[in-house]
C-alpha atoms as a PDB file:
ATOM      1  CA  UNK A   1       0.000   0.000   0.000  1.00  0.00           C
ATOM      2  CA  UNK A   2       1.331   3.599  -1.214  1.00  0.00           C
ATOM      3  CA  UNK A   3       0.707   5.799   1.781  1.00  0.00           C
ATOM      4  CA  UNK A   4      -0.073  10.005   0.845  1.00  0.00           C
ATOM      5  CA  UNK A   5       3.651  10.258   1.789  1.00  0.00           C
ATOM      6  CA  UNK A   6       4.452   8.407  -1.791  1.00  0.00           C
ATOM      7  CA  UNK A   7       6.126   5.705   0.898  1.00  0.00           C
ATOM      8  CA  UNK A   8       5.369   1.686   0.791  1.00  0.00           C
ATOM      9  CA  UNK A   9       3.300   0.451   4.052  1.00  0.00           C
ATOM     10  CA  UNK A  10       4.826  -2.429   5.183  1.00  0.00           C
ATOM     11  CA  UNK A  11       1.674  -2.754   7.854  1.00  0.00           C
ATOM     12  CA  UNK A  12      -0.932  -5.039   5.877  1.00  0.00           C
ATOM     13  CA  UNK A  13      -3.775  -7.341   6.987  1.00  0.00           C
ATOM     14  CA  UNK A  14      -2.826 -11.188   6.130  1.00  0.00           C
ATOM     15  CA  UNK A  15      -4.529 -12.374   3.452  1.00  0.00           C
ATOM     16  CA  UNK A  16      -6.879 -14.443   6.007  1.00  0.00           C
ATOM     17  CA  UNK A  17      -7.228 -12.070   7.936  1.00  0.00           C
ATOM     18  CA  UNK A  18      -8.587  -9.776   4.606  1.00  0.00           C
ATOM     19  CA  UNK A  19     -10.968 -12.929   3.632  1.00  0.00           C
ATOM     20  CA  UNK A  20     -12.230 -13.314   6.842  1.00  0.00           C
ATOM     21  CA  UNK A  21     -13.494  -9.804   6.991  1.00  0.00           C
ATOM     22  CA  UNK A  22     -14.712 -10.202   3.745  1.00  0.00           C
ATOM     23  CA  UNK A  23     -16.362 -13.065   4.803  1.00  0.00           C
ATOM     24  CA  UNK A  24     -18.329 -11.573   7.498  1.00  0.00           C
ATOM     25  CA  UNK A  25     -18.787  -8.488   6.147  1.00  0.00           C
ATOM     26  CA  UNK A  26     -20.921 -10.622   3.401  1.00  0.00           C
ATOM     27  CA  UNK A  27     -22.679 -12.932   5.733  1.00  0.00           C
ATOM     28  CA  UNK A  28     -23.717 -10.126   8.040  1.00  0.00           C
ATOM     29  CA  UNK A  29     -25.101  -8.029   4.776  1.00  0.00           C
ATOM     30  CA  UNK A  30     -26.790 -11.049   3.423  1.00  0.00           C
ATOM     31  CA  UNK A  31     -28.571 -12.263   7.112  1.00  0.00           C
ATOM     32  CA  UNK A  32     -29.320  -8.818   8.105  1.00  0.00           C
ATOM     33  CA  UNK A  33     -32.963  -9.831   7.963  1.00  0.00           C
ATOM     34  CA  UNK A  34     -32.940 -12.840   8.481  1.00  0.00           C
ATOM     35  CA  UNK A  35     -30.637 -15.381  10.706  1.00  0.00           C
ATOM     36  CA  UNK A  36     -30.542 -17.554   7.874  1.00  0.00           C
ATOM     37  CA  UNK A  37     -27.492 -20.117   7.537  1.00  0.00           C
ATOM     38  CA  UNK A  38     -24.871 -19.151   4.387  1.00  0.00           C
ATOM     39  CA  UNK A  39     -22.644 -21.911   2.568  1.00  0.00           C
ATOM     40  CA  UNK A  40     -19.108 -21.030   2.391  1.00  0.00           C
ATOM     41  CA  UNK A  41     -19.699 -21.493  -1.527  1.00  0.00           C
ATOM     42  CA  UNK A  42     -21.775 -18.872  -2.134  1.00  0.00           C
ATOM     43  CA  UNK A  43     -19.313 -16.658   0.253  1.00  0.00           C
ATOM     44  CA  UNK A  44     -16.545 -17.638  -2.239  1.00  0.00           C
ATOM     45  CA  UNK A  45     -18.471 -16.975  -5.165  1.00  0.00           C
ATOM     46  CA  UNK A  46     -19.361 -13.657  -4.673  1.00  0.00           C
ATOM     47  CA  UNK A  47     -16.360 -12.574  -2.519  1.00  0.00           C
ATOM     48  CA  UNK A  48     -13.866 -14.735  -5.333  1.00  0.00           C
ATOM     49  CA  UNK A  49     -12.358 -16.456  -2.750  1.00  0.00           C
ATOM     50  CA  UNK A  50     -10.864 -19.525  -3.267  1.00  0.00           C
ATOM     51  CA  UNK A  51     -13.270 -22.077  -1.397  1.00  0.00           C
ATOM     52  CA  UNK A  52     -10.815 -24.432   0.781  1.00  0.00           C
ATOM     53  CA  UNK A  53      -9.340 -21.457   1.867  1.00  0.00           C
ATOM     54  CA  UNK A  54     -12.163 -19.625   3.246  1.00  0.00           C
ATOM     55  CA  UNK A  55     -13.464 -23.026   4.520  1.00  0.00           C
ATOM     56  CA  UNK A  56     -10.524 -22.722   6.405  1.00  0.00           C
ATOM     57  CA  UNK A  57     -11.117 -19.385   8.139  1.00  0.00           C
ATOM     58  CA  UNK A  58     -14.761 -19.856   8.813  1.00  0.00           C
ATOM     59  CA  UNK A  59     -13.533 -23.103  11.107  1.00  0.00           C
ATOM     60  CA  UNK A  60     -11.388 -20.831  12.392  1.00  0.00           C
ATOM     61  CA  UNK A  61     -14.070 -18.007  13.402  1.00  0.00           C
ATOM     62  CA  UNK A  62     -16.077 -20.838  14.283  1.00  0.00           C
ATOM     63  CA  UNK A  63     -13.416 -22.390  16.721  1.00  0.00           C
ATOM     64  CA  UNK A  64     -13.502 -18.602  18.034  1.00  0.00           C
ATOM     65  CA  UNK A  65     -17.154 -18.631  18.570  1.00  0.00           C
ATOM     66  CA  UNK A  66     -17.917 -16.174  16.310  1.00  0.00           C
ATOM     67  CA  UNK A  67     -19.641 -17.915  13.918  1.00  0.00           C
ATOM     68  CA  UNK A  68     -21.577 -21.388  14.154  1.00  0.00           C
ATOM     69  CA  UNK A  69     -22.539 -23.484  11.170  1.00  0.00           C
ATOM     70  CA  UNK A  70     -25.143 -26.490  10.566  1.00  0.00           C
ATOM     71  CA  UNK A  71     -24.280 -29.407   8.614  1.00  0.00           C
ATOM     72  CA  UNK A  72     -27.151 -30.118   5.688  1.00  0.00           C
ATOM     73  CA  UNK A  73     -30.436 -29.004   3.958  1.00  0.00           C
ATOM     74  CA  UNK A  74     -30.422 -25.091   5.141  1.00  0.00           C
ATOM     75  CA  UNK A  75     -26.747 -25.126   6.593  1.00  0.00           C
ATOM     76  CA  UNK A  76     -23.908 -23.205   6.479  1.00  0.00           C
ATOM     77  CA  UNK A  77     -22.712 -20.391   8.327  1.00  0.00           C
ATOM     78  CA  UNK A  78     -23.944 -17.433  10.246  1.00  0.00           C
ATOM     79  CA  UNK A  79     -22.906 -15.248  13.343  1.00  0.00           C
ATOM     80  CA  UNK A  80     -23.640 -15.844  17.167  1.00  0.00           C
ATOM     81  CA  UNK A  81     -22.807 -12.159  17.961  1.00  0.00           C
ATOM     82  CA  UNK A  82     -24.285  -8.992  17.579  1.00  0.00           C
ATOM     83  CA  UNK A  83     -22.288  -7.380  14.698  1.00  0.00           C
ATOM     84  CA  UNK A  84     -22.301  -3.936  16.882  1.00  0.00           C
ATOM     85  CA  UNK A  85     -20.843  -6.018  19.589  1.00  0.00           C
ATOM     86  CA  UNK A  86     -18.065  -8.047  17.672  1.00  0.00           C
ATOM     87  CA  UNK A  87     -14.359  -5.994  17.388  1.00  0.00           C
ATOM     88  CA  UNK A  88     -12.071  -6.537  14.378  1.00  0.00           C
ATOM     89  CA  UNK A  89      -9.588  -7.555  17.083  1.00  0.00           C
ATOM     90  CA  UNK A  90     -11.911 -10.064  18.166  1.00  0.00           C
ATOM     91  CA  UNK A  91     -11.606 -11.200  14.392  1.00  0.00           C
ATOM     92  CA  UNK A  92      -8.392 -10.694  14.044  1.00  0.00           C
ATOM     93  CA  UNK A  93      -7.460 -12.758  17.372  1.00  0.00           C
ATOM     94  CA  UNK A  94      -9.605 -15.639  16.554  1.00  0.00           C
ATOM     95  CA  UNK A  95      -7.697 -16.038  12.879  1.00  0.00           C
ATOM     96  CA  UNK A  96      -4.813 -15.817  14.333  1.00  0.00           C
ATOM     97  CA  UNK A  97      -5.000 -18.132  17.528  1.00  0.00           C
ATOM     98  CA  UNK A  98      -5.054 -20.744  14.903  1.00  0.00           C
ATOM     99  CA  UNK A  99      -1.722 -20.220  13.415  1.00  0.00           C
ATOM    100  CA  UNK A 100      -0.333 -20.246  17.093  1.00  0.00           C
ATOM    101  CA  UNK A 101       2.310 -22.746  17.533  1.00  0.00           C
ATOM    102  CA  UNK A 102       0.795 -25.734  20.043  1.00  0.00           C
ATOM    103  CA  UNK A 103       2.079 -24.918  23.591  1.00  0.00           C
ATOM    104  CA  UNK A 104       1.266 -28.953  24.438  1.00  0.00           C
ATOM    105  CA  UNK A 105       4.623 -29.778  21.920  1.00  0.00           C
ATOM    106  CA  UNK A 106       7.640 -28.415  23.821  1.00  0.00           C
ATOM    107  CA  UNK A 107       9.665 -25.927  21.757  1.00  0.00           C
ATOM    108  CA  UNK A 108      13.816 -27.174  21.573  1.00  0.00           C
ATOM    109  CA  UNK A 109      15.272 -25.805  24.217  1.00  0.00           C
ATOM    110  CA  UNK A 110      18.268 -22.947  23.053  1.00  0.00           C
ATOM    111  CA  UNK A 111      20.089 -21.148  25.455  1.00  0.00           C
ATOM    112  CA  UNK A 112      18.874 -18.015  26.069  1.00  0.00           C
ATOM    113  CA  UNK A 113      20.720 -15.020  24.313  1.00  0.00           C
ATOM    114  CA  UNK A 114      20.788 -12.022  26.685  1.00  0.00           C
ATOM    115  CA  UNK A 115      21.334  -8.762  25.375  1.00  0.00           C
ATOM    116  CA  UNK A 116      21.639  -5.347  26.982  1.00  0.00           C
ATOM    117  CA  UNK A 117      19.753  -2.888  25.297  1.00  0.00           C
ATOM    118  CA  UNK A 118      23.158  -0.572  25.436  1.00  0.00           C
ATOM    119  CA  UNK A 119      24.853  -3.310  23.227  1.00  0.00           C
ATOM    120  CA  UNK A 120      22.327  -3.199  20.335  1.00  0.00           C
ATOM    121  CA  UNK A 121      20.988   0.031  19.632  1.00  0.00           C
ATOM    122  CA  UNK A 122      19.427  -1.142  16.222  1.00  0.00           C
ATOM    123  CA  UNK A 123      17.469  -4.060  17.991  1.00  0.00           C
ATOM    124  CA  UNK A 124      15.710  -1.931  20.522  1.00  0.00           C
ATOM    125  CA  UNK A 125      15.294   0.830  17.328  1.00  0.00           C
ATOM    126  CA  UNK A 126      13.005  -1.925  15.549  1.00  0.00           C
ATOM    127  CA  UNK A 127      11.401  -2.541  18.998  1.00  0.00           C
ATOM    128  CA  UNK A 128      10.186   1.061  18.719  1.00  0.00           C
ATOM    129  CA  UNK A 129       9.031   1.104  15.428  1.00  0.00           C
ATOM    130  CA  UNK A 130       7.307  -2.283  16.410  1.00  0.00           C
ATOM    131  CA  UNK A 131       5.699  -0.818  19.182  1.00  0.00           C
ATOM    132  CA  UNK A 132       4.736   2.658  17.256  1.00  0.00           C
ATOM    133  CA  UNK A 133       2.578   0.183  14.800  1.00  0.00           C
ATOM    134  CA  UNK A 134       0.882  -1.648  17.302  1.00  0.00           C
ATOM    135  CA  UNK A 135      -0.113   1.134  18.664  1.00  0.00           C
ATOM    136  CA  UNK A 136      -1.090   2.532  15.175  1.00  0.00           C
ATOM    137  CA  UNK A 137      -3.013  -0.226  14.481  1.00  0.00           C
ATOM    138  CA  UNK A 138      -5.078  -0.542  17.374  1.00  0.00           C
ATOM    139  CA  UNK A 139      -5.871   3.301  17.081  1.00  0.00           C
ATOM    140  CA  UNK A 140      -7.082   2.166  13.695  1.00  0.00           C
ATOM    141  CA  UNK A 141      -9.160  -0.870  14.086  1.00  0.00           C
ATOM    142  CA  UNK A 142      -9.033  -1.483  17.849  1.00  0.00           C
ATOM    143  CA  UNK A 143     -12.237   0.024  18.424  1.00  0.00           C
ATOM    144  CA  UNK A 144     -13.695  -0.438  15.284  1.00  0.00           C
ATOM    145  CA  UNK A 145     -17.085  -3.259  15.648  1.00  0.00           C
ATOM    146  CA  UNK A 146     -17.974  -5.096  12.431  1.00  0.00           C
ATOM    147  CA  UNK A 147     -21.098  -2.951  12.579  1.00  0.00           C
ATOM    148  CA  UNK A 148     -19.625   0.204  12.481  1.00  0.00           C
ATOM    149  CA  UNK A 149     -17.235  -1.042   9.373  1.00  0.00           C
ATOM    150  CA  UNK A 150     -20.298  -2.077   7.709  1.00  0.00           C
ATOM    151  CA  UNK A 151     -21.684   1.438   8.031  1.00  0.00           C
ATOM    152  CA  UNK A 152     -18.156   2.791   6.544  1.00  0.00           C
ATOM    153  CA  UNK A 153     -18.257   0.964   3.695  1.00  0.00           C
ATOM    154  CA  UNK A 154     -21.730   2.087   2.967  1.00  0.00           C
ATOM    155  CA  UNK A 155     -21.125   5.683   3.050  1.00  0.00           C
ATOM    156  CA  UNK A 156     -18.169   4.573   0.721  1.00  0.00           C
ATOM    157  CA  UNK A 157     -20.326   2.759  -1.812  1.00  0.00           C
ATOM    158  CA  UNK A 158     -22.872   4.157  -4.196  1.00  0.00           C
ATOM    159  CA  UNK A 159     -26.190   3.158  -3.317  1.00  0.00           C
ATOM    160  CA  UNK A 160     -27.647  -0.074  -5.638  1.00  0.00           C
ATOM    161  CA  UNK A 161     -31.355   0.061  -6.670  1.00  0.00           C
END
């Protein structure tokens, strides 16, 4: 992403993090009226997803009870929470919790490599840049409620008759 500055953002969503979004923003548009139950096909479809892969992150919003599904005639997905209640982090987190290495498999052990900050001055330089875009980021999204990004992209969008 070219930022007004003319510089490259190196701070971008994941690409499963950017589907699941997607995903949501499209099942929460499509069930607004109803609580109706969406296949994962028809997300792909009209999102142009590819389908395993989004099969993948609706588990995972699923295994972060966000979403539930139902297996057969009428099934799919659909959300458990309120849209105006439900944080990108919240999104974000459960997406991510599934790449998280498992803490039940112990790591190899390596012997611990203790710096002082005084001895690298470029390490704890990237820790401050590291810490400036967290903190970017949650002023960005960390308040932001899948509701209120729905309503964003509306005012963005030209209204379809």
């Amino acid at each position: 992403m070219i930022l007004s500055t003319g510089i490259q953002s190196p701070m971008r969503l994941t690409k499963k993090v950017e589907y699941g979004i997607m995903a949501l923003v499209h099942l929460t548009q499509r069930t607004r009226t109803e609580r109706a139950f969406l296949q994962s096909r028809e997300i792909a479809e009209h999102e142009n997803m590819p389908g395993k892969f989004l099969e993948s992150i609706l588990l995972a919003l699923k295994s972060g009870e966000i979403l539930e599904s139902k297996v057969g005639a009428g099934g799919g997905y659909r959300l458990i929470r309120d849209p105006q209640d439900l944080y990108l982090t919240e999104v974000i987190q459960a997406m991510e919790a599934q790449d998280q290495p498992d803490e039940s498999i112990p790591a190899p052990i390596e012997p611990p490599v203790i710096l002082n900050p005084a001895d690298a001055p470029g390490r704890e330089a990237l820790g401050v840049i590291n810490d400036r875009m967290d903190a970017a980021f949650l002023t960005a999204v960390g308040s932001l409620t899948l509701a209120e990004l729905i309503g964003l992209v509306a005012e963005r969008m030209p209204a379809t008759r």
